[in-house]
Protein backbone atom coordinates (compact mmCIF):
# COMPACT_ATOMS: atom_id res chain seq x y z
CA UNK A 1 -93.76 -150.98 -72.42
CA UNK A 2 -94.98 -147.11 -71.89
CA UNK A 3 -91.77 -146.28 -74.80
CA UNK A 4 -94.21 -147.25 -76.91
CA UNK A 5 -96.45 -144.14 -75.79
CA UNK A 6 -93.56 -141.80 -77.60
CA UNK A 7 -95.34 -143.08 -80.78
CA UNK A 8 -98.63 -140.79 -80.40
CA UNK A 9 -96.92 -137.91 -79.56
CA UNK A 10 -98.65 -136.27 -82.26
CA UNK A 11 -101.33 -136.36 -80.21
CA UNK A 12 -100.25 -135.58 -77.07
CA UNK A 13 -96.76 -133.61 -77.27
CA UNK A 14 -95.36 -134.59 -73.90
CA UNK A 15 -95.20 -137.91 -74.71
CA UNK A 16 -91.99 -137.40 -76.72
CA UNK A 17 -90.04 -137.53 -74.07
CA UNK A 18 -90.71 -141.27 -73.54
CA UNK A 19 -88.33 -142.07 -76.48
CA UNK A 20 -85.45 -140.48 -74.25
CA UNK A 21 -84.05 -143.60 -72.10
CA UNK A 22 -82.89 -140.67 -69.22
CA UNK A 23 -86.68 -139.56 -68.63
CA UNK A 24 -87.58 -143.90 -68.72
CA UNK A 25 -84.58 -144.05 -66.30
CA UNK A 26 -85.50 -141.60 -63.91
CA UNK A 27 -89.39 -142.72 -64.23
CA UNK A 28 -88.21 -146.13 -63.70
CA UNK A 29 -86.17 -145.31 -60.68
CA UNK A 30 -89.01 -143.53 -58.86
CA UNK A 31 -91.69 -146.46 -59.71
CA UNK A 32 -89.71 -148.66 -58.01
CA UNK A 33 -89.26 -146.38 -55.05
CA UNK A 34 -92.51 -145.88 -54.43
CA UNK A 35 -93.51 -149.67 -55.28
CA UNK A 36 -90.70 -150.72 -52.05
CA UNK A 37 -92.47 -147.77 -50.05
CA UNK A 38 -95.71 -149.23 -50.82
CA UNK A 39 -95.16 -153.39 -50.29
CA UNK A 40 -92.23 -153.10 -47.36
CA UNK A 41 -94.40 -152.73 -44.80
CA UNK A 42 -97.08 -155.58 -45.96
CA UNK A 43 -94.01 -157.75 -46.67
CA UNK A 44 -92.48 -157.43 -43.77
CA UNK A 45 -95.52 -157.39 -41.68
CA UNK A 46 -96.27 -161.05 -43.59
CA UNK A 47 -93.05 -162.40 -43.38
CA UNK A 48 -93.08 -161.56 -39.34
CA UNK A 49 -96.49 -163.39 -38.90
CA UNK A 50 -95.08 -166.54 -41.15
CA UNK A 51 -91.95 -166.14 -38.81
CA UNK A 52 -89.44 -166.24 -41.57
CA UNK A 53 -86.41 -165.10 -39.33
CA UNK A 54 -82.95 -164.87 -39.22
CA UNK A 55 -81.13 -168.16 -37.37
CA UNK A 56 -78.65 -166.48 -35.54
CA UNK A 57 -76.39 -168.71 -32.85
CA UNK A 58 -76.53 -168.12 -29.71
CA UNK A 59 -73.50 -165.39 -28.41
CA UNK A 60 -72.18 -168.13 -25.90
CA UNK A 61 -71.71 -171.20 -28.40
CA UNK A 62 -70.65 -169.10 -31.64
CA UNK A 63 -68.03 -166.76 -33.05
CA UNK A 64 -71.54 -164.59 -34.37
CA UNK A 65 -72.18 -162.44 -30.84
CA UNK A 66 -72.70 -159.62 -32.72
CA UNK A 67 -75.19 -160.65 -34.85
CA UNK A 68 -77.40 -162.08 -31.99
CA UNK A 69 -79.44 -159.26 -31.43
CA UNK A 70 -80.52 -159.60 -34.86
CA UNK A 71 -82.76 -162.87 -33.60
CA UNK A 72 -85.52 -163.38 -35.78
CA UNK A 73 -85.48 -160.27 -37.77
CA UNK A 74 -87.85 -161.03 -41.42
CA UNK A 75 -85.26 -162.10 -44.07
CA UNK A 76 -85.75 -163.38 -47.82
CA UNK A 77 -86.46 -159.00 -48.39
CA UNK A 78 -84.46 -159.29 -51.83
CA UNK A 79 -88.20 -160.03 -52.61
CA UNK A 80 -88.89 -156.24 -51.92
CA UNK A 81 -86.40 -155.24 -54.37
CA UNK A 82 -87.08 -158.24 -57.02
CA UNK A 83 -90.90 -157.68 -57.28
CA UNK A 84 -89.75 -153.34 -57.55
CA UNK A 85 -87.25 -153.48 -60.23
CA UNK A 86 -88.79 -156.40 -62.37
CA UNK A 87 -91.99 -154.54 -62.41
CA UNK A 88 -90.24 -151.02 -62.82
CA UNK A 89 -88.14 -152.46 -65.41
CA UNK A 90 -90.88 -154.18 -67.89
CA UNK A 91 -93.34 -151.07 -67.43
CA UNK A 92 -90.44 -148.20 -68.39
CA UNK A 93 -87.77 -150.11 -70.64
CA UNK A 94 -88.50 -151.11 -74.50
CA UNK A 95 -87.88 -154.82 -74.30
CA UNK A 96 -84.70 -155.86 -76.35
CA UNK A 97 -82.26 -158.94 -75.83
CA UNK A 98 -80.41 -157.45 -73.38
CA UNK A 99 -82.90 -155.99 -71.01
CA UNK A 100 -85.07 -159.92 -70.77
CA UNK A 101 -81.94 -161.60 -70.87
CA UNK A 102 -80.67 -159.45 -67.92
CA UNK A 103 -84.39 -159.65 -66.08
CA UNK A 104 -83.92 -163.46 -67.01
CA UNK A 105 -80.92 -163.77 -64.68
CA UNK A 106 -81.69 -161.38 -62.42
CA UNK A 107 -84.78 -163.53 -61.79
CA UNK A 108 -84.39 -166.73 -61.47
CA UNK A 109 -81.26 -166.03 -59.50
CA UNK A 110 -84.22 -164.88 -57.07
CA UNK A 111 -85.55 -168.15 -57.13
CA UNK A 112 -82.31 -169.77 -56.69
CA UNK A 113 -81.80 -167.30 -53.08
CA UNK A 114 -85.44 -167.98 -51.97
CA UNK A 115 -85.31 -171.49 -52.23
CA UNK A 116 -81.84 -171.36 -50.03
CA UNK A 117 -83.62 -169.27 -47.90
CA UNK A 118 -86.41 -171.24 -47.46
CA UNK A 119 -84.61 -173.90 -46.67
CA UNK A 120 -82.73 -172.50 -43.90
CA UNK A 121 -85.44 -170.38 -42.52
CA UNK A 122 -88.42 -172.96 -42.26
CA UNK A 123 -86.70 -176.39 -42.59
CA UNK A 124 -84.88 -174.86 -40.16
CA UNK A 125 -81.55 -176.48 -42.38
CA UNK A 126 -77.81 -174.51 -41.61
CA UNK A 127 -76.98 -174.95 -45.05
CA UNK A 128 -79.78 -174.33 -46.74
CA UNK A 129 -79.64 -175.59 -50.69
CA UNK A 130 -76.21 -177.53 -50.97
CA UNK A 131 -73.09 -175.99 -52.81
CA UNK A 132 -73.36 -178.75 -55.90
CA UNK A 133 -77.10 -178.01 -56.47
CA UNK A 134 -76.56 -173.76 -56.32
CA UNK A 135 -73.72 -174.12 -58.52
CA UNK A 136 -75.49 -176.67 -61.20
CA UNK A 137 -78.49 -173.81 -60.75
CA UNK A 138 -76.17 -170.84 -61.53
CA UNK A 139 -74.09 -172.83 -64.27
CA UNK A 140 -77.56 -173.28 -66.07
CA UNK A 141 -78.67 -170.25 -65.61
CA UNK A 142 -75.62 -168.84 -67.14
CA UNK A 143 -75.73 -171.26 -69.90
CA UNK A 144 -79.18 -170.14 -70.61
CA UNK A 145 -78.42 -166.11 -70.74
CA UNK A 146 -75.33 -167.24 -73.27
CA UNK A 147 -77.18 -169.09 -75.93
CA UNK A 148 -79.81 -165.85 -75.81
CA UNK A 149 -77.19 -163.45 -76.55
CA UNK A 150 -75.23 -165.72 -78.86
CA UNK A 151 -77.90 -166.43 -80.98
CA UNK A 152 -79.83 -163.34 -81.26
CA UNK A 153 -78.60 -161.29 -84.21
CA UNK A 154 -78.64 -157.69 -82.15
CA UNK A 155 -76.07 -159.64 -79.61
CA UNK A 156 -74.38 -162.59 -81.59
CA UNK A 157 -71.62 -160.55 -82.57
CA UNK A 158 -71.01 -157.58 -79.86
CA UNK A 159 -70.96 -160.12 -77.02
CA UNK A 160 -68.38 -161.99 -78.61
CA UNK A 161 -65.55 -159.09 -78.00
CA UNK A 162 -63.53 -158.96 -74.84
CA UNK A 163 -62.64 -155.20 -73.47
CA UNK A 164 -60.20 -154.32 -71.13
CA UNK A 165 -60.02 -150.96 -69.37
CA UNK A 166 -57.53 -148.41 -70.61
CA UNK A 167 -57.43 -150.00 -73.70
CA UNK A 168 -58.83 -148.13 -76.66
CA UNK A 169 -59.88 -151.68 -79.08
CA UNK A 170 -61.16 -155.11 -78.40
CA UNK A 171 -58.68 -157.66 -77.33
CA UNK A 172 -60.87 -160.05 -78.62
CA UNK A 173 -63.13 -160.34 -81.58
CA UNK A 174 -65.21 -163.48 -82.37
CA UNK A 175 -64.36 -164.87 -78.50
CA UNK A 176 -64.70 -168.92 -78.72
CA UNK A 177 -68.53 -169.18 -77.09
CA UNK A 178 -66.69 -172.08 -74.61
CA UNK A 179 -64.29 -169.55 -73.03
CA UNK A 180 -66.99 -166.42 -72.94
CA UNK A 181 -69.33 -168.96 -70.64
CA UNK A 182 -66.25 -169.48 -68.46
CA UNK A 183 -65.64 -165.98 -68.08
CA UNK A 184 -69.45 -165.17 -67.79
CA UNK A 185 -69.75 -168.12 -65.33
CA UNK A 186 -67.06 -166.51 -62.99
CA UNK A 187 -68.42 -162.96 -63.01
CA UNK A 188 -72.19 -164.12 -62.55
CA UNK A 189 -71.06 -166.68 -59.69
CA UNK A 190 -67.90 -164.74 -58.35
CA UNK A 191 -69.72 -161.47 -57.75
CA UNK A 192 -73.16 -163.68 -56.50
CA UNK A 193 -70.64 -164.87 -53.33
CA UNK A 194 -68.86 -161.62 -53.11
CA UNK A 195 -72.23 -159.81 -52.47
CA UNK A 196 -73.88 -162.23 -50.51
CA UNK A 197 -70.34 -162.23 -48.19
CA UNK A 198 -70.90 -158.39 -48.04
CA UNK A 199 -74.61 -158.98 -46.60
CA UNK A 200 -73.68 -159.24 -42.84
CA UNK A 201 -74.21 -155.69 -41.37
CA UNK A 202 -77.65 -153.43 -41.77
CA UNK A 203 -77.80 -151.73 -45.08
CA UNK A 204 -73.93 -152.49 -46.05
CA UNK A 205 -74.65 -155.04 -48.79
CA UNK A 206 -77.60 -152.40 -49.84
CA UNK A 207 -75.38 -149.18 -50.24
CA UNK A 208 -72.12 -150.82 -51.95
CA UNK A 209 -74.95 -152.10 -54.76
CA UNK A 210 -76.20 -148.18 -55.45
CA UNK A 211 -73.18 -147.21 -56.14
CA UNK A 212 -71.82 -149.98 -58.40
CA UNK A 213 -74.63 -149.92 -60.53
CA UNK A 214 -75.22 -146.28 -60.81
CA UNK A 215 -71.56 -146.51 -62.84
CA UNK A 216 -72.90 -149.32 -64.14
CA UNK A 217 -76.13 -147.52 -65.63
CA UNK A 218 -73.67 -144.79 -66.51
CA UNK A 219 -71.63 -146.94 -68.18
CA UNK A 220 -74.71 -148.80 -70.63
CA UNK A 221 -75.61 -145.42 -71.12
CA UNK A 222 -72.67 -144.32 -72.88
CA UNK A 223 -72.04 -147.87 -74.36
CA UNK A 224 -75.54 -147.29 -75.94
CA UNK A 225 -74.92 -144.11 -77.33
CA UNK A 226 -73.42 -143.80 -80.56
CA UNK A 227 -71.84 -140.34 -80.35
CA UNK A 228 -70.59 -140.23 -76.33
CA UNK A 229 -69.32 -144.30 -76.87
CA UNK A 230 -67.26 -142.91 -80.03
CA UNK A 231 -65.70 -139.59 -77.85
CA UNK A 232 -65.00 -142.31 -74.79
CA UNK A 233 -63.21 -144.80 -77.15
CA UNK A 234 -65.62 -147.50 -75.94
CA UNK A 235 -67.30 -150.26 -77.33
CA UNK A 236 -70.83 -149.17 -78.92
CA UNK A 237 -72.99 -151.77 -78.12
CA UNK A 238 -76.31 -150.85 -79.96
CA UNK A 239 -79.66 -151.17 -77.61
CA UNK A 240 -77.69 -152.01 -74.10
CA UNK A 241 -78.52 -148.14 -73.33
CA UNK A 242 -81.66 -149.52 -72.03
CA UNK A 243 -79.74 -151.31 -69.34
CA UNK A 244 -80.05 -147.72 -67.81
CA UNK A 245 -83.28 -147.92 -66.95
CA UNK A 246 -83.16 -151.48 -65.54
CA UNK A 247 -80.17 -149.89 -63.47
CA UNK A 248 -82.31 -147.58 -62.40
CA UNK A 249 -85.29 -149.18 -61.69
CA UNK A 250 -82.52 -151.34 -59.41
CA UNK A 251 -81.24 -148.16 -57.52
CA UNK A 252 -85.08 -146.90 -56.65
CA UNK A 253 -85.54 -150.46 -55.59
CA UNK A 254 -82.36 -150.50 -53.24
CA UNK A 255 -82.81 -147.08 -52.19
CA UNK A 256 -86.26 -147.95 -50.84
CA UNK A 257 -84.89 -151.25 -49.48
CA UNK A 258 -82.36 -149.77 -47.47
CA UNK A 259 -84.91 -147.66 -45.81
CA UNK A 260 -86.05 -150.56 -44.27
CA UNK A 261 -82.66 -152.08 -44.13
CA UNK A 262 -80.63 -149.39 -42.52
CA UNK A 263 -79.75 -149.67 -38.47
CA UNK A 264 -81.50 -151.34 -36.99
CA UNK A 265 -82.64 -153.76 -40.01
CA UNK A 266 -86.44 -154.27 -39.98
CA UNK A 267 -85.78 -156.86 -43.03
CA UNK A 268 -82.79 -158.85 -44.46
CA UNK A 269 -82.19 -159.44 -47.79
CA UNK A 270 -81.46 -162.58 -47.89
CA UNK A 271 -79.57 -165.01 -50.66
CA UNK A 272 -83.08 -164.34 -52.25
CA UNK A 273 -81.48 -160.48 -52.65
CA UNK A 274 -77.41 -161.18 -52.59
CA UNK A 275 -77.28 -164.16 -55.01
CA UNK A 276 -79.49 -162.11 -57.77
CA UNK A 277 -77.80 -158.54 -57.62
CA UNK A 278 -74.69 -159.93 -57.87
CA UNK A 279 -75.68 -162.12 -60.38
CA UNK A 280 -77.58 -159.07 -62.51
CA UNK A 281 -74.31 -157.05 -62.17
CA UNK A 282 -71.70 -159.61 -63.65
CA UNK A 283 -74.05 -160.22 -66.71
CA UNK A 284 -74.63 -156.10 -66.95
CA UNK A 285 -70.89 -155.97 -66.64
CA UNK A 286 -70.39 -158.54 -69.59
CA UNK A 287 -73.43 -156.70 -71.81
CA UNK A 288 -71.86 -153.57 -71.60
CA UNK A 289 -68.01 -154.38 -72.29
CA UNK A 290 -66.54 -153.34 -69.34
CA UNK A 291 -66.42 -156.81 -67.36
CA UNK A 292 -62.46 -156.18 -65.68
CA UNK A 293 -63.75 -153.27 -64.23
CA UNK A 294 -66.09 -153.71 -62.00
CA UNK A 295 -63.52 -155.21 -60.38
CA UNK A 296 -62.81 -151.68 -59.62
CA UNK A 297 -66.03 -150.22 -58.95
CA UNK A 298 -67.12 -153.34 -57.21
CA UNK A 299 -63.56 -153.60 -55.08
CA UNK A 300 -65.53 -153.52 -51.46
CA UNK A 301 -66.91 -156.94 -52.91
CA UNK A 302 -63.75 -158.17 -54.32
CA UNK A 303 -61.75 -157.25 -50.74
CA UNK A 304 -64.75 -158.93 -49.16
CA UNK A 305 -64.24 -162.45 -51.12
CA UNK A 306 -60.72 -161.96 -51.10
CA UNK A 307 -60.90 -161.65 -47.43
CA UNK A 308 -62.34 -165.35 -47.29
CA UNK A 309 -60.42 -166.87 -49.31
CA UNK A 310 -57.52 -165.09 -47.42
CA UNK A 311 -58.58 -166.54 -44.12
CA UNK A 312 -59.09 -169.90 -45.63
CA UNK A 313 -56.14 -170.31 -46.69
CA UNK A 314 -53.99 -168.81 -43.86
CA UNK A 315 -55.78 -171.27 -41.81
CA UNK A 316 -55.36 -174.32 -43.74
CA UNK A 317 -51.46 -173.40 -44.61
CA UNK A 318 -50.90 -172.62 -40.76
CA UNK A 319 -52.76 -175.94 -39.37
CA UNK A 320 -50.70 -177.50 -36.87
CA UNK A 321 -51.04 -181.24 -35.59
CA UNK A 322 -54.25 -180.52 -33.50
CA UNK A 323 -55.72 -179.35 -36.44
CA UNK A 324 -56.32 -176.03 -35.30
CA UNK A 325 -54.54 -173.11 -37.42
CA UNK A 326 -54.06 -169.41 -37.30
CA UNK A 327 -56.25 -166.61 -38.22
CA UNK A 328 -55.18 -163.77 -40.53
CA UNK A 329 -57.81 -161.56 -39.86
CA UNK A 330 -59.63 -161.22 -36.17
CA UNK A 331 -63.19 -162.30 -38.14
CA UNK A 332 -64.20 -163.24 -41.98
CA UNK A 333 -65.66 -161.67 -44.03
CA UNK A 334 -63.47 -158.66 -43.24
CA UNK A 335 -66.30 -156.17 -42.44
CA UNK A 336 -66.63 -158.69 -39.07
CA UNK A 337 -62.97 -158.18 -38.83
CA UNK A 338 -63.43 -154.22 -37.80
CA UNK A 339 -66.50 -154.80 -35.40
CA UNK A 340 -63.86 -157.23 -33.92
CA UNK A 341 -61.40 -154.03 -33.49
CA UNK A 342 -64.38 -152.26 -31.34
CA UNK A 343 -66.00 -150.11 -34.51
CA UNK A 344 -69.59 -150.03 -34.27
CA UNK A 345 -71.43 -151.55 -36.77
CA UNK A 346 -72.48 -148.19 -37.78
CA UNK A 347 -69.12 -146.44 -38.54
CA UNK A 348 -67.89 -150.00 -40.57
CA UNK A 349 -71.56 -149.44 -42.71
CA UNK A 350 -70.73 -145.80 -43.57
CA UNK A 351 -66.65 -146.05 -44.23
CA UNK A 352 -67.38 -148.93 -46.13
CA UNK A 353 -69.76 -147.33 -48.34
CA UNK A 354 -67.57 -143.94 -48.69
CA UNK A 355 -64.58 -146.63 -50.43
CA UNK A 356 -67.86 -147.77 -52.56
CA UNK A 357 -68.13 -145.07 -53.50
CA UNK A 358 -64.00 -144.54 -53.81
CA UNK A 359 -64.28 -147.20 -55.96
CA UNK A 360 -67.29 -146.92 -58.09
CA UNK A 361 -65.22 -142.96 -59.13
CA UNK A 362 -62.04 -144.65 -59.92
CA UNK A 363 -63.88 -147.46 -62.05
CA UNK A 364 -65.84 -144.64 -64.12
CA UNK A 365 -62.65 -142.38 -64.60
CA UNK A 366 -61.13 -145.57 -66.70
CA UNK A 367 -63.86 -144.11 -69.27
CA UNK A 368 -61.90 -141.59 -70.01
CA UNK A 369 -58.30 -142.95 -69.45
CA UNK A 370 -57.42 -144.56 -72.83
C-alpha cells in the first residue's frame, strides 16, 4: 500500500526509495516486530484470563513428562504472528497475485489452526478438529490458491513450470493443472504436519521458520529480479520479488514471537501458528520455482516427519501377538527422542536450529550450483 508513496517523490525525494522492495522488506520486517512487541503482552495477558492453556497429561499416566511443566501455558500465539505479518505485509508490499494469493493461504490456514485449537483448548476435545475435516479444509484451500494463479494472466503461465535444483531449465512447461494441485497439495499439507511436529519444545518450531524463509525471501528476491535470476540460471518469475517483503514481514513477526516463545515459553503457537507457516512456505516454495528444495533448507522439518512416519512404521512392522511392537527411536517426533537421551531441552532448541541453519546454507548454495 505505502509503494504507492514512491509515486510523489517529486515532491518529497525520500520517498523514492519506496519503489525498492529491499527498503519495503526491511520496513516490513521491523513493523511487524514492533506490532508482536506491542500486542504479546495484551494477547497473552487475554488469553491467560480466558484460560486458553495447553492440555498437557499428567507425568504419571503419559509418555509427555517433560512437557508437564508446561501446564496451562496461553497457546493459539500463531495469532501474534498472523495479525503482525498480515498487517506488515498489506501496509509495505504492492498487492499482486502472488502476494494475496500467498496472504490467502497463509490466512485461512490460521483459521483452520484456531478452530483445532479451540477445540482442544475449550471443548476441552484431545483431537481437536478431526483428520477428514482438516484435510477437506486444506484440500480447498489449496484448490482455491490454484485456480488464482492459474487463471490470472501474470501467473497462468510461470506457475505451470516445474524446477528442479541443479538444473539450469524447466523440466516442465505447461504442467497438467491436475498434477500441479497434487504436488501443491503435498507441499502445502506435508510441510503444515512437518512444522506443526517440530512445535514441541520452546522457540524450536519458531527459529527453524527464520531461517527457512529468510532463503526463502532470498530466493523470491532473485526469482523477481530480472538481471540476478538471469546470472543464477533461475526461473524469472516477474512480480514474486514482492514475496520478499511478505518474508520479511514473517521473520519480524517470528523474531518477536520467539521473544515470548523462547525458554521458558510464555505463549505457544499453536496449530493456529504451525498449520499456517507451513502452509505459507510450501505455496512460497511453489511461487518461486524452487519447490524440491526446501526440502533442503527445510530438512529439520523433513527429519522431523520422517521421524514419525519412521516410528510408525517400525512399530506396526515389529507388532508381535500382544499387539505391542518395538520402538525405533526412544520418543517421536525425534526432537523428544534427544530429551529422552538426557539433553536439556535447551541444548536440543539451539543444535537444532544451528542444522537449520546447516540446512537453510546448503539449500541457497543450489542457486549457484547449475
Amino acid at each position: 500500500m505505502l509503494s504507492l508513496l514512491a509515486k510523489y517523490e517529486s515532491v518529497y525525494g525520500p520517498l523514492r526509495l519506496l519503489g525498492f522492495s529491499t527498503v519495503r522488506t526491511l520496513c516490513a520486517a521491523v513493523t511487524a516486530l514492533l506490532i508482536g512487541f506491542v500486542i504479546g503482552p495484551w494477547l497473552i495477558a487475554r488469553l491467560r484470563r480466558l484460560k486458553f492453556g495447553e492440555n498437557c497429561p499428567d507425568p504419571r499416566t503419559g509418555d509427555l513428562a517433560h512437557r508437564f511443566d508446561k501446564q496451562n501455558t496461553p497457546t493459539m500465539g500463531g495469532l501474534l504472528i498472523s495479525g503482525s505479518v498480515v498487517l506488515a505485509s498489506l501496509l509495505w508490499a504492492e498487492p499482486n497475485v502472488w502476494v494475496l494469493v500467498a496472504l490467502f493461504v497463509y490466512s485461512a490456514l490460521t483459521a483452520v489452526g484456531f478452530r483445532d485449537d479451540y477445540l482442544k483448548v475449550v471443548h476441552k476435545s484431545k483431537a481437536g478438529i478431526s483428520s477428514a475435516e482438516k484435510m477437506t479444509w486444506q484440500t480447498l484451500i489449496t484448490a482455491v490458491a490454484l485456480v488464482a494463479l492459474v487463471l490470472h494472466p501474470q501467473s497462468a503461465n510461470k506457475i505451470r513450470e516445474l524446477w528442479l535444483p541443479f538444473v539450469k531449465t524447466p523440466v516442465l512447461v505447461g504442467m497438467p493443472v491436475a498434477l500441479l494441485f497434487v504436488l501443491m497439495f503435498l507441499w502445502v499439507v506435508g510441510f503444515s504436519n512437518a512444522i506443526n511436529l517440530t512445535d514441541g519444545l520452546d522457540g524450536l518450531a519458531t527459529g527453524c521458520t527464520i531461517t527457512v524463509v529468510l532463503v526463502y525471501g532470498i530466493m523470491a528476491y532473485a526469482a523477481g529480479h530480472a538481471i540476478l535470476s538471469g546470472y543464477l540460471l533461475i526461473s524469472h518469475v516477474p512480480g514474486v520479488g514482492e514475496l520478499t517483503v511478505v518474508c520479511g514481514a514473517l521473520i519480524g513477526a517470528c523474531i518477536s514471537f520467539l521473544w515470548y516463545n523462547s525458554h521458558p515459553a510464555e505463549i505457544f503457537m499453536g496449530d493456529t501458528g504451525s498449520l499456517a507457516l507451513g502452509g505459507l512456505i510450501g505455496i512460497m516454495a511453489f511461487m518461486v520455482h524452487q519447490p524440491v528444495t526446501l526440502a533442503i533448507v527445510g530438512g529439520v522439518f523433513v527429519a522431523e516427519a520422517l521421524s514419525v512416519i519412521i516410528q510408525v512404521g517400525y512399530f506396526k512392522a515389529t507388532k508381535g501377538p500382544d499387539g505391542v511392537g518395538k520402538r525405533f527411536f526412544k520418543m517421536a517426533p525425534i526432537h523428544h527422542h534427544f530429551q529422552k537421551l538426557g539433553w536439556p531441552e535447551t541444548k536440543v532448541v539451539a543444535r537444532f536450529w544451528i542444522l537449520s541453519l546447516v540446512c537453510a546454507l546448503a539449500g541457497l548454495a543450489t542457486l549457484k550450483l547449475r
